[in-house]
PDB file of N, CA and C in Angstrom:
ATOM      1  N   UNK A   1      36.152 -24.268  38.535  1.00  0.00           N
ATOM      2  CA  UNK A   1      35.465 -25.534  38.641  1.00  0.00           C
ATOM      3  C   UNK A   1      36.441 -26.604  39.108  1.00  0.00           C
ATOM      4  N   UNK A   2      35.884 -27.886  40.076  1.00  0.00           N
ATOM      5  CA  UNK A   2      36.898 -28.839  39.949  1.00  0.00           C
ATOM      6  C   UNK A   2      36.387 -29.780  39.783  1.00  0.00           C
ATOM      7  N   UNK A   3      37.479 -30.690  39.742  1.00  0.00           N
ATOM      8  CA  UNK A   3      37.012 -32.231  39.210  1.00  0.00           C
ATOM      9  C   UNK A   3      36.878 -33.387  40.471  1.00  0.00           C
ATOM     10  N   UNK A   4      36.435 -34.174  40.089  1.00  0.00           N
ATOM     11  CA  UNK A   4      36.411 -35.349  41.043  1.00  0.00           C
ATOM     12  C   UNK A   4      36.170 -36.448  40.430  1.00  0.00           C
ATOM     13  N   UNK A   5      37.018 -37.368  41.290  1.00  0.00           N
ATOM     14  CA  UNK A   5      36.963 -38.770  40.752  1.00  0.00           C
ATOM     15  C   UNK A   5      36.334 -39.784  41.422  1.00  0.00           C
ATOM     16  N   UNK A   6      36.287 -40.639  40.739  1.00  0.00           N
ATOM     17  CA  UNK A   6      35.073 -42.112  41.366  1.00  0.00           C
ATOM     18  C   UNK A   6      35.861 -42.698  40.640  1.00  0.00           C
ATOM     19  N   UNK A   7      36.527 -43.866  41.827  1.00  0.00           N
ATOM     20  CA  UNK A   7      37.593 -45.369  41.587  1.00  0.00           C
ATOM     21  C   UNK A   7      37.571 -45.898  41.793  1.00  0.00           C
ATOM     22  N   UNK A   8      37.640 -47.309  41.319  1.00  0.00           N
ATOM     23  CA  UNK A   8      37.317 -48.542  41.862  1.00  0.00           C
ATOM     24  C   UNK A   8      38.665 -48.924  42.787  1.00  0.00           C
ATOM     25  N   UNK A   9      39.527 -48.536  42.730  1.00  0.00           N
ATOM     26  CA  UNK A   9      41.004 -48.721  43.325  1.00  0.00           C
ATOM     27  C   UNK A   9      41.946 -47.607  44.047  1.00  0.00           C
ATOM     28  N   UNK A  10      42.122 -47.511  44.908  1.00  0.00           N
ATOM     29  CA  UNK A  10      42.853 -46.699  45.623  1.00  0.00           C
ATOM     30  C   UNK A  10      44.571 -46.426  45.011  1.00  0.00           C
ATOM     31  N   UNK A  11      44.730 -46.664  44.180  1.00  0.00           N
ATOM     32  CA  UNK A  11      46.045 -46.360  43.478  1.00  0.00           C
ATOM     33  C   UNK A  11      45.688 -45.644  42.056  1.00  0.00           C
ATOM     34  N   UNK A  12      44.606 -45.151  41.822  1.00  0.00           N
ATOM     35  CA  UNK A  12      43.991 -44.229  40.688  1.00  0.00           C
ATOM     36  C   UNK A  12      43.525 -43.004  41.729  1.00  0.00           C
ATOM     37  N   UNK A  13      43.310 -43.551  42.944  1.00  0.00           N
ATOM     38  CA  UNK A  13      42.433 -42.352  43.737  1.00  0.00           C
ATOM     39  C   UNK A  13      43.861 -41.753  44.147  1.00  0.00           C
ATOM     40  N   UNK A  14      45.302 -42.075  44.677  1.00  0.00           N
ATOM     41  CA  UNK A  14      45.971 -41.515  45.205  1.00  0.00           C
ATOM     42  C   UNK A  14      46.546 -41.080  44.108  1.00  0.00           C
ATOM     43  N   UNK A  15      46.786 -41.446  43.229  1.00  0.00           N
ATOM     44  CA  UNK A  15      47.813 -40.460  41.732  1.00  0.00           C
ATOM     45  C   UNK A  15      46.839 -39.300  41.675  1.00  0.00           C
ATOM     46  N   UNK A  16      45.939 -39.480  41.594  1.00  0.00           N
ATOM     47  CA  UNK A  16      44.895 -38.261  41.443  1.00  0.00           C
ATOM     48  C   UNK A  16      44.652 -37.783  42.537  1.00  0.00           C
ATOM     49  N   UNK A  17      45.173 -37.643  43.681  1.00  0.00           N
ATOM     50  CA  UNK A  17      45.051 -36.767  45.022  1.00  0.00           C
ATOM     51  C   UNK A  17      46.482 -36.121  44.557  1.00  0.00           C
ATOM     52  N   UNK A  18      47.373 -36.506  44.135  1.00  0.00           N
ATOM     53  CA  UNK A  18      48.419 -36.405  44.174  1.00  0.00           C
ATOM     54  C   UNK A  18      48.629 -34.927  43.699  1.00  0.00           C
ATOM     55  N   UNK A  19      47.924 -35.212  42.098  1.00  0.00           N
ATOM     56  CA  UNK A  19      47.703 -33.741  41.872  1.00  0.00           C
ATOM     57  C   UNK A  19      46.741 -32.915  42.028  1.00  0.00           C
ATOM     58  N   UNK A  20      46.086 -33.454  42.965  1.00  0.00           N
ATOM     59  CA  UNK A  20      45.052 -32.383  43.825  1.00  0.00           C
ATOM     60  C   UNK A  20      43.804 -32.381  43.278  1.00  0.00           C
ATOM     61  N   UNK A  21      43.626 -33.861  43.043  1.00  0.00           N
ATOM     62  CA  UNK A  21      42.203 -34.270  42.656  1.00  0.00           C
ATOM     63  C   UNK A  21      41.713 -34.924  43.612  1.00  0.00           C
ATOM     64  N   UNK A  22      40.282 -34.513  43.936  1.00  0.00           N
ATOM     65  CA  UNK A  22      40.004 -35.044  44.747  1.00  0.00           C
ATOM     66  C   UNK A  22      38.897 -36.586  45.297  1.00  0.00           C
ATOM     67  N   UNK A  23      38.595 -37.796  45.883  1.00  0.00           N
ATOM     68  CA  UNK A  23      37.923 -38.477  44.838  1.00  0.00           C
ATOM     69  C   UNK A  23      37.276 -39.589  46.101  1.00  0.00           C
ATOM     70  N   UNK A  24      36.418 -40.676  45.455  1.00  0.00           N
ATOM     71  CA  UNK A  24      36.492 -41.679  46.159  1.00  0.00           C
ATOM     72  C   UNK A  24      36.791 -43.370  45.670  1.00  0.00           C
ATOM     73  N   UNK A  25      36.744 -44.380  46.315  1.00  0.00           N
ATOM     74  CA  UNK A  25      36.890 -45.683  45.914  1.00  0.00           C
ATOM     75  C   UNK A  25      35.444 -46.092  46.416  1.00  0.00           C
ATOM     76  N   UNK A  26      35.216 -46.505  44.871  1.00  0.00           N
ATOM     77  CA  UNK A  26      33.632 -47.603  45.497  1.00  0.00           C
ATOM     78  C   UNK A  26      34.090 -48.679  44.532  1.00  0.00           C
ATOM     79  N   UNK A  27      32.976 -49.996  45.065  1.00  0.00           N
ATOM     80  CA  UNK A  27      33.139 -51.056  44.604  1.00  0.00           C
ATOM     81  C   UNK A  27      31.584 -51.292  43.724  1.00  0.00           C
ATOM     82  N   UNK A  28      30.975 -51.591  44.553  1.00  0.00           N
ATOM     83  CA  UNK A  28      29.707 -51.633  44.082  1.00  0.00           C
ATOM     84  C   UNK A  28      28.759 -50.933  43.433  1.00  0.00           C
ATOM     85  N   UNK A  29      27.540 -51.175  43.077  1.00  0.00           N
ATOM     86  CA  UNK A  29      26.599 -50.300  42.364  1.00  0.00           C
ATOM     87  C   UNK A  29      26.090 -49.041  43.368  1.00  0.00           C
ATOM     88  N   UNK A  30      25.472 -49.868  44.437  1.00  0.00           N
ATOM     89  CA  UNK A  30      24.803 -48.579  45.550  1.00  0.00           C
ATOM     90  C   UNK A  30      25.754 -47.820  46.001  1.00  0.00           C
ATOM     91  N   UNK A  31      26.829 -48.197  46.175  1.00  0.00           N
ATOM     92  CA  UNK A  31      28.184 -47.103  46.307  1.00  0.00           C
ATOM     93  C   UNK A  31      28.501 -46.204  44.824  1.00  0.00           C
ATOM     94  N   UNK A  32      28.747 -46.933  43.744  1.00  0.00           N
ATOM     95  CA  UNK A  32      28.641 -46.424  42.812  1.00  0.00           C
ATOM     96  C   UNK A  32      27.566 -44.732  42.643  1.00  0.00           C
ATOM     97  N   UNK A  33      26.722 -45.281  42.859  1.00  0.00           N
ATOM     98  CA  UNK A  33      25.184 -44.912  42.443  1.00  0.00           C
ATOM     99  C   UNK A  33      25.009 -43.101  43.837  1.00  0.00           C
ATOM    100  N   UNK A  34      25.499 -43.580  44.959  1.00  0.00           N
ATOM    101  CA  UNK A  34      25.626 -42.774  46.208  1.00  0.00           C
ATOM    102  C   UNK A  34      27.122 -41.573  45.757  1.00  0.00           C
ATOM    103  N   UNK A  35      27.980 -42.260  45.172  1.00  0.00           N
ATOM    104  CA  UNK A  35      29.023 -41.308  44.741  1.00  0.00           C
ATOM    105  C   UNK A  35      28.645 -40.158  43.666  1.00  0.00           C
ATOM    106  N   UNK A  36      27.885 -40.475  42.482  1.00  0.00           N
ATOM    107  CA  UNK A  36      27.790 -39.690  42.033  1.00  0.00           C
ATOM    108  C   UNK A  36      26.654 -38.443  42.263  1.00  0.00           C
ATOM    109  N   UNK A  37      25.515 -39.263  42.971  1.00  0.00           N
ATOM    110  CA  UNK A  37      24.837 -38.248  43.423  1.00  0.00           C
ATOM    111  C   UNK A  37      25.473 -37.302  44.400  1.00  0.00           C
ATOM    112  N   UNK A  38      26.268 -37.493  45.058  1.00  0.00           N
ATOM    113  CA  UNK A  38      26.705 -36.416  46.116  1.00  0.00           C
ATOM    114  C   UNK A  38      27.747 -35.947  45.454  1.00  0.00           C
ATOM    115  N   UNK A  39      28.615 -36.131  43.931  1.00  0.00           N
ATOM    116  CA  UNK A  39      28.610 -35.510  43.260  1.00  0.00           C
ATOM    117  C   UNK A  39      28.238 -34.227  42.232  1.00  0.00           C
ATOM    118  N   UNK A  40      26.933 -35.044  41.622  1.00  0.00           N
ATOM    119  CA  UNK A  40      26.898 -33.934  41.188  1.00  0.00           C
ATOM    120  C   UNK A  40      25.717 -33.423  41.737  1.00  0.00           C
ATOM    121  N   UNK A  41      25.793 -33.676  42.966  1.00  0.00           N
ATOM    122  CA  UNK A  41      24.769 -32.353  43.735  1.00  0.00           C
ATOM    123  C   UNK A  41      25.912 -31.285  44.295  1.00  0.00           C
ATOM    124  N   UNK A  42      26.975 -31.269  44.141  1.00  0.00           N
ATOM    125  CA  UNK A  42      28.247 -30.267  44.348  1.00  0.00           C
ATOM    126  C   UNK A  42      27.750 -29.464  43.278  1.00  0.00           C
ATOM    127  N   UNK A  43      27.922 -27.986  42.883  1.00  0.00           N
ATOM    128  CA  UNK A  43      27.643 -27.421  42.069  1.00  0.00           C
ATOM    129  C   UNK A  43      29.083 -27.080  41.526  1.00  0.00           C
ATOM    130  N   UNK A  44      30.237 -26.915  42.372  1.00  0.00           N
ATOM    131  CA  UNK A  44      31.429 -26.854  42.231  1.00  0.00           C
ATOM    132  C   UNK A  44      32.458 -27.572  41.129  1.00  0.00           C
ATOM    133  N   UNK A  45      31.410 -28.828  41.210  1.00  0.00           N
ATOM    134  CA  UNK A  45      32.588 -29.841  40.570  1.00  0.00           C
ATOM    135  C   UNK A  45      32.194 -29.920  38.903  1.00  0.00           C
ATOM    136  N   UNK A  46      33.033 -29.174  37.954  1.00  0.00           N
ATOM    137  CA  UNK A  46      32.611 -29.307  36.695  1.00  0.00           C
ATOM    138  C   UNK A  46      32.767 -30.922  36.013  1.00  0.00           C
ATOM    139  N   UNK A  47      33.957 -31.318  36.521  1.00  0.00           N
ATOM    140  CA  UNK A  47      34.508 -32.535  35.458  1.00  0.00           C
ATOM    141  C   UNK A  47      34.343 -33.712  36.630  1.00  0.00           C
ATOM    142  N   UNK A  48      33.535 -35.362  36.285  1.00  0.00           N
ATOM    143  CA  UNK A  48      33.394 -36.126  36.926  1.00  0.00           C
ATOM    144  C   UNK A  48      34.450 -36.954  36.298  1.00  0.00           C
ATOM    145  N   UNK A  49      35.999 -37.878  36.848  1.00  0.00           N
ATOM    146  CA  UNK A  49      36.697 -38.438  36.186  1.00  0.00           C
ATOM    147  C   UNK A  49      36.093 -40.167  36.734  1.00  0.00           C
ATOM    148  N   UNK A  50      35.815 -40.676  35.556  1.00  0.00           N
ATOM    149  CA  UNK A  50      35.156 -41.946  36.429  1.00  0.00           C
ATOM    150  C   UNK A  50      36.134 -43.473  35.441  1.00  0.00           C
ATOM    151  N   UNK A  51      36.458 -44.422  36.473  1.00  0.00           N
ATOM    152  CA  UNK A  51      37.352 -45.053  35.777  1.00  0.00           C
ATOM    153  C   UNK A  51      36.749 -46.325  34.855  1.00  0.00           C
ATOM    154  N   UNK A  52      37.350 -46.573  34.013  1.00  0.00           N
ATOM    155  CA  UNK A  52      36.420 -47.274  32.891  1.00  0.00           C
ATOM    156  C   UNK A  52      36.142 -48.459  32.961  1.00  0.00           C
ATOM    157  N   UNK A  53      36.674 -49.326  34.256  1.00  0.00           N
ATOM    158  CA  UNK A  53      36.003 -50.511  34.740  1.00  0.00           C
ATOM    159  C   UNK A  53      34.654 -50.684  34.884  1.00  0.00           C
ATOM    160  N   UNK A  54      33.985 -49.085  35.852  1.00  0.00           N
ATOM    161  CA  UNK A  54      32.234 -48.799  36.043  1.00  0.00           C
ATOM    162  C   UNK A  54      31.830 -48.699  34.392  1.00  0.00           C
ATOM    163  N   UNK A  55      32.302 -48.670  33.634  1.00  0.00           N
ATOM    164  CA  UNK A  55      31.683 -48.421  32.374  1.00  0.00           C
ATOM    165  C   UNK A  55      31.398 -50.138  31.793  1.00  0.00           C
ATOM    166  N   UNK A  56      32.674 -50.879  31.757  1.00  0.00           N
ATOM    167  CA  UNK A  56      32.512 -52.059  31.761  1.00  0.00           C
ATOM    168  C   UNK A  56      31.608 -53.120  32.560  1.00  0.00           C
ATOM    169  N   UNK A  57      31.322 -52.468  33.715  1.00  0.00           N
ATOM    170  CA  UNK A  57      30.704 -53.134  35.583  1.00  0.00           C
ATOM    171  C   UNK A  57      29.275 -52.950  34.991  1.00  0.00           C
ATOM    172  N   UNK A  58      29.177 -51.895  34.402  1.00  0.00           N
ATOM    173  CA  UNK A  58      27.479 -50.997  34.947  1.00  0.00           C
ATOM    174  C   UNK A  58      27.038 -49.945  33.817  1.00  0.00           C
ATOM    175  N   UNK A  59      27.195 -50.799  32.809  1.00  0.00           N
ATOM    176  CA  UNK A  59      27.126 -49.703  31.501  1.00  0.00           C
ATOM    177  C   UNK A  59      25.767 -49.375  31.427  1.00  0.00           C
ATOM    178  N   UNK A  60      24.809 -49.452  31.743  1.00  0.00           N
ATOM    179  CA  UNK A  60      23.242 -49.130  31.633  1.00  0.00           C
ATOM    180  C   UNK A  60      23.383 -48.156  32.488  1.00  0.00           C
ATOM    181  N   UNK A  61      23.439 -48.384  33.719  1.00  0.00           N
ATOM    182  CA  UNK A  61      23.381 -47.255  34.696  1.00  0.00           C
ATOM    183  C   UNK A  61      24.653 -45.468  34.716  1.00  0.00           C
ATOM    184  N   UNK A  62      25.720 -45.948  34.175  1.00  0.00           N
ATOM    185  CA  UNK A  62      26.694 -45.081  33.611  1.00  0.00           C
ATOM    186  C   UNK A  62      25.835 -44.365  32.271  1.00  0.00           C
ATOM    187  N   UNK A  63      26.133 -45.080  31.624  1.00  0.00           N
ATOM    188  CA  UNK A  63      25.259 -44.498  30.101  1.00  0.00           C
ATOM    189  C   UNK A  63      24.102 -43.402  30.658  1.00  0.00           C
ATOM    190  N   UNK A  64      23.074 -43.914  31.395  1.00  0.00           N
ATOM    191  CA  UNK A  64      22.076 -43.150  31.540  1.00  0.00           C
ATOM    192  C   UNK A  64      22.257 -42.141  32.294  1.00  0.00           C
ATOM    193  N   UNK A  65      23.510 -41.832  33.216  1.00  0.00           N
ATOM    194  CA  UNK A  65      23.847 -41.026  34.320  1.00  0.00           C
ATOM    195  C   UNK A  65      24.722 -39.737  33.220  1.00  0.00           C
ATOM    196  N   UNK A  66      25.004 -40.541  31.981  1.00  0.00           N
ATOM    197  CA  UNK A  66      25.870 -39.582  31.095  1.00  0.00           C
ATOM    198  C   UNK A  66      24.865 -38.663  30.206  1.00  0.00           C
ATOM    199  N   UNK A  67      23.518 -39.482  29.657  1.00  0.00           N
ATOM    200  CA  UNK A  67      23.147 -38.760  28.739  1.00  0.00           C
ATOM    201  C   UNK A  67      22.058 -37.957  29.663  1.00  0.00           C
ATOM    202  N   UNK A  68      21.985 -38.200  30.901  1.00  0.00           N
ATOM    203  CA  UNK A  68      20.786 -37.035  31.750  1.00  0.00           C
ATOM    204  C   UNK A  68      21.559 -36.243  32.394  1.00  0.00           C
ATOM    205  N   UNK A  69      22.644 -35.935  31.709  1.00  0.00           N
ATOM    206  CA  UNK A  69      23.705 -34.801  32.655  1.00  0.00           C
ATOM    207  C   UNK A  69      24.205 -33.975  31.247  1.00  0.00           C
ATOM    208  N   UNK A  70      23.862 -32.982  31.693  1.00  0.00           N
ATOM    209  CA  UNK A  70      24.971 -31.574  30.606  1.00  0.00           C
ATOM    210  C   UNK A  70      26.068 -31.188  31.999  1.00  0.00           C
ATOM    211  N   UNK A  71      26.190 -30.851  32.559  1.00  0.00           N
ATOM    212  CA  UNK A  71      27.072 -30.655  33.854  1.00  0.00           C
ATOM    213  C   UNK A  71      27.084 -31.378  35.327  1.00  0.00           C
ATOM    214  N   UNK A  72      27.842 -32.275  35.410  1.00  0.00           N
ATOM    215  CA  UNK A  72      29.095 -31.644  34.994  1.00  0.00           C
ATOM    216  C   UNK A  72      29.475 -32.502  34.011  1.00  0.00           C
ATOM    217  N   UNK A  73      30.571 -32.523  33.306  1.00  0.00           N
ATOM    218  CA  UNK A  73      31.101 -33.623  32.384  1.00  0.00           C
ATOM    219  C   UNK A  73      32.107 -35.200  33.161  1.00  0.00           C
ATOM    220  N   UNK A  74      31.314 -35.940  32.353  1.00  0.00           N
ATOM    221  CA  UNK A  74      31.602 -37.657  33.294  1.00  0.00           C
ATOM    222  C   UNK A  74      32.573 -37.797  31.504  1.00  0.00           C
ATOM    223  N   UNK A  75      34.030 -38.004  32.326  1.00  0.00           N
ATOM    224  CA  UNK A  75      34.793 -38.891  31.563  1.00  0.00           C
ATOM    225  C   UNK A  75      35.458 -39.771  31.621  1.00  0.00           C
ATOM    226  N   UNK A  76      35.830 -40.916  31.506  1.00  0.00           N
ATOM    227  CA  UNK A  76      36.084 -42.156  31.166  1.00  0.00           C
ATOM    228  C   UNK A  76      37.709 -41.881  31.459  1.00  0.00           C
ATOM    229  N   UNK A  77      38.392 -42.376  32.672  1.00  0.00           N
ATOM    230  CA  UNK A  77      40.133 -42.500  32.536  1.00  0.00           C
ATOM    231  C   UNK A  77      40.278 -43.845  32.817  1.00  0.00           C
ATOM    232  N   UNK A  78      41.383 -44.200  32.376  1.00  0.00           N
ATOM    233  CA  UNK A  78      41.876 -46.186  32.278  1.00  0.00           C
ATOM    234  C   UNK A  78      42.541 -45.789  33.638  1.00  0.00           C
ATOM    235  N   UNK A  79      42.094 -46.862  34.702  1.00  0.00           N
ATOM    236  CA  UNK A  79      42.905 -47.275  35.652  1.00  0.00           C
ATOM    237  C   UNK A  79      44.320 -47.790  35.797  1.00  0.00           C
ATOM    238  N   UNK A  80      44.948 -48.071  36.983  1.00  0.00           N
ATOM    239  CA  UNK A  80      46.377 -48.848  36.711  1.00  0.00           C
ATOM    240  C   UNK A  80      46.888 -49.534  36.143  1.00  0.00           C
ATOM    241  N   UNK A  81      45.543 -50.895  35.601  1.00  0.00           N
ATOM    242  CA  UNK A  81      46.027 -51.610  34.492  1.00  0.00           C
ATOM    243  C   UNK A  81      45.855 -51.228  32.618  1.00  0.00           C
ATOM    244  N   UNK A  82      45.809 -49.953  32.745  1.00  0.00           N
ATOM    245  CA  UNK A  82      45.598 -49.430  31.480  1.00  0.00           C
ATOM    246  C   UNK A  82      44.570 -49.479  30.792  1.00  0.00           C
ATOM    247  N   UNK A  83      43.990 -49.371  29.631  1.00  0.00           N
ATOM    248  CA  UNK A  83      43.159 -48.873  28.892  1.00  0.00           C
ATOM    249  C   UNK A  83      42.512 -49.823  28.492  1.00  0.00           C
ATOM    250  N   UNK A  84      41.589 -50.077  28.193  1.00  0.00           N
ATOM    251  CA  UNK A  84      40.657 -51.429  27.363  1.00  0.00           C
ATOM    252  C   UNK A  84      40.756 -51.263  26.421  1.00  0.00           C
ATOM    253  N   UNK A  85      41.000 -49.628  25.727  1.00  0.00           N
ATOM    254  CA  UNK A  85      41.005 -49.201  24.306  1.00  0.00           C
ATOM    255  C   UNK A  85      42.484 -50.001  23.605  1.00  0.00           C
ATOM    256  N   UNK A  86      42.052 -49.775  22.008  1.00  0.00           N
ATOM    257  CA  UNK A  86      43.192 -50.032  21.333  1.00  0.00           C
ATOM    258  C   UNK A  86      44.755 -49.128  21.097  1.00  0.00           C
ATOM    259  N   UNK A  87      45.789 -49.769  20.961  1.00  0.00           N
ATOM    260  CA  UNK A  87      46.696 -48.642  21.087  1.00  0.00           C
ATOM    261  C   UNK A  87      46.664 -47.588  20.024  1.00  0.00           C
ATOM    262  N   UNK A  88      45.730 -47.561  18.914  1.00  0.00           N
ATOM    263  CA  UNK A  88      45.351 -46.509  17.759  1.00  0.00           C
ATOM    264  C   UNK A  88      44.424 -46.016  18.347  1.00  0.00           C
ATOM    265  N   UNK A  89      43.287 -45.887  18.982  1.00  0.00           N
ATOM    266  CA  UNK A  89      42.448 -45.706  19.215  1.00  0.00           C
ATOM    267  C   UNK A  89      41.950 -44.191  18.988  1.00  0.00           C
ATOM    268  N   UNK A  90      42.968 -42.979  19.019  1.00  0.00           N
ATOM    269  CA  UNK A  90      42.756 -41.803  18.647  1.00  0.00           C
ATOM    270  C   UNK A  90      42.384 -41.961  16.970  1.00  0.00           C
ATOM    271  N   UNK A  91      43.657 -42.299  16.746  1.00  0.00           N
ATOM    272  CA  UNK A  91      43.512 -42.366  15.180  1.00  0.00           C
ATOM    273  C   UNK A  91      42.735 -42.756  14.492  1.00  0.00           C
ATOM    274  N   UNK A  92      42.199 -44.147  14.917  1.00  0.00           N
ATOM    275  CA  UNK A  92      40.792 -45.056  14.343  1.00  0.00           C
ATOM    276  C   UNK A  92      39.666 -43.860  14.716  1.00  0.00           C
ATOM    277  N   UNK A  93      39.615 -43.254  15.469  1.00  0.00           N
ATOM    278  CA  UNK A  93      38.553 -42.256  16.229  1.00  0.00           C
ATOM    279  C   UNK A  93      38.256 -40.999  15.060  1.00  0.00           C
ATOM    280  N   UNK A  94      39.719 -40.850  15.299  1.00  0.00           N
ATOM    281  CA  UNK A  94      39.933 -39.435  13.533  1.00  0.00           C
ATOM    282  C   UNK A  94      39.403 -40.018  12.550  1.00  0.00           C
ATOM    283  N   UNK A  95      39.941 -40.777  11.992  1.00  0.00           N
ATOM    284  CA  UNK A  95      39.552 -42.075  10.663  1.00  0.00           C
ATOM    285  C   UNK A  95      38.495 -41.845  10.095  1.00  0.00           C
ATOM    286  N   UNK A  96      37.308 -42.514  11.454  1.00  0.00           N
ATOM    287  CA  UNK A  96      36.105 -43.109  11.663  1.00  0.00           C
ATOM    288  C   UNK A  96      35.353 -41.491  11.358  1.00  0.00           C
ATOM    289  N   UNK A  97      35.653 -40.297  11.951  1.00  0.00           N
ATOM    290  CA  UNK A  97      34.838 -39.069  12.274  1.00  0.00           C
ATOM    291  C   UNK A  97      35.053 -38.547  11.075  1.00  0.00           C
ATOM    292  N   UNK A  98      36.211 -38.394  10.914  1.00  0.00           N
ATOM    293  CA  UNK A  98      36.397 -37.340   9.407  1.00  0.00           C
ATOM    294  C   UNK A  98      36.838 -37.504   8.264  1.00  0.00           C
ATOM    295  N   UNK A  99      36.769 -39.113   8.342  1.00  0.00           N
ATOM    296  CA  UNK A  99      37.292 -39.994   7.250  1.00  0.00           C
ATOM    297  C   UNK A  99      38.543 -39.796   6.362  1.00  0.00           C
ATOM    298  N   UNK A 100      39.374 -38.962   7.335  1.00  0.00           N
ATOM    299  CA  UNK A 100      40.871 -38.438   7.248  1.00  0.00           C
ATOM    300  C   UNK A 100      42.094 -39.624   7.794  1.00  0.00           C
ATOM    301  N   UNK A 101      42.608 -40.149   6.634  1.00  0.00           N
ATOM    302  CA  UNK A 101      44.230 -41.432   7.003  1.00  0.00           C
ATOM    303  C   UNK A 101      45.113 -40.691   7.780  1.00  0.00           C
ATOM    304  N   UNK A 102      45.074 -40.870   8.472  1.00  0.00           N
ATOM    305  CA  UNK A 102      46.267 -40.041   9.512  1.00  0.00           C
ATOM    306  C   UNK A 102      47.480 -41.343   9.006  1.00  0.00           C
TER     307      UNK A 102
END
């Protein structure tokens, strides 16, 4: 299976060509919206890496593109300027799930 990415920035799309991912840069929604369909009409591509700005941009339309998909899998990577998440954010995640103090 491979993966592919959808970026809002061409310096997430080239680190990830880099290691032989393959991907595009959109800005907008109808670009947005055009990427993933010719996505996941690939049968090839298991893992969709999508950067977490569109999650922030277009969370209705992401959300709904996530929960009407079992394959391939759409996951969330922080772009160049890093993560929106907190720097615990695993841990609060453990915490929160299994109510285990790391």
């Amino acid at each position: 299976m491979k993966m592919f990415l959808i970026s809002d920035n061409v310096d997430t799309l080239t680190g990830m060509r880099l290691a032989g991912i393959p991907g595009v840069v959109v800005h907008r929604k109808d670009e947005l919206m055009r990427a993933f369909d010719e996505a996941l009409a690939d049968k090839e591509i298991g893992i969709i890496l999508l950067t977490e700005k569109f999650g922030r941009d277009f969370p209705d339309y992401v959300n709904s593109v996530k929960l009407a998909t079992k394959m391939p899998i759409i996951i969330d990577v922080p772009d160049r300027h890093g993560s929106g998440r907190r720097s615990d954010f695993i841990t609060a995640y453990v915490n929160e799930a299994i109510g285990l103090k790391l």
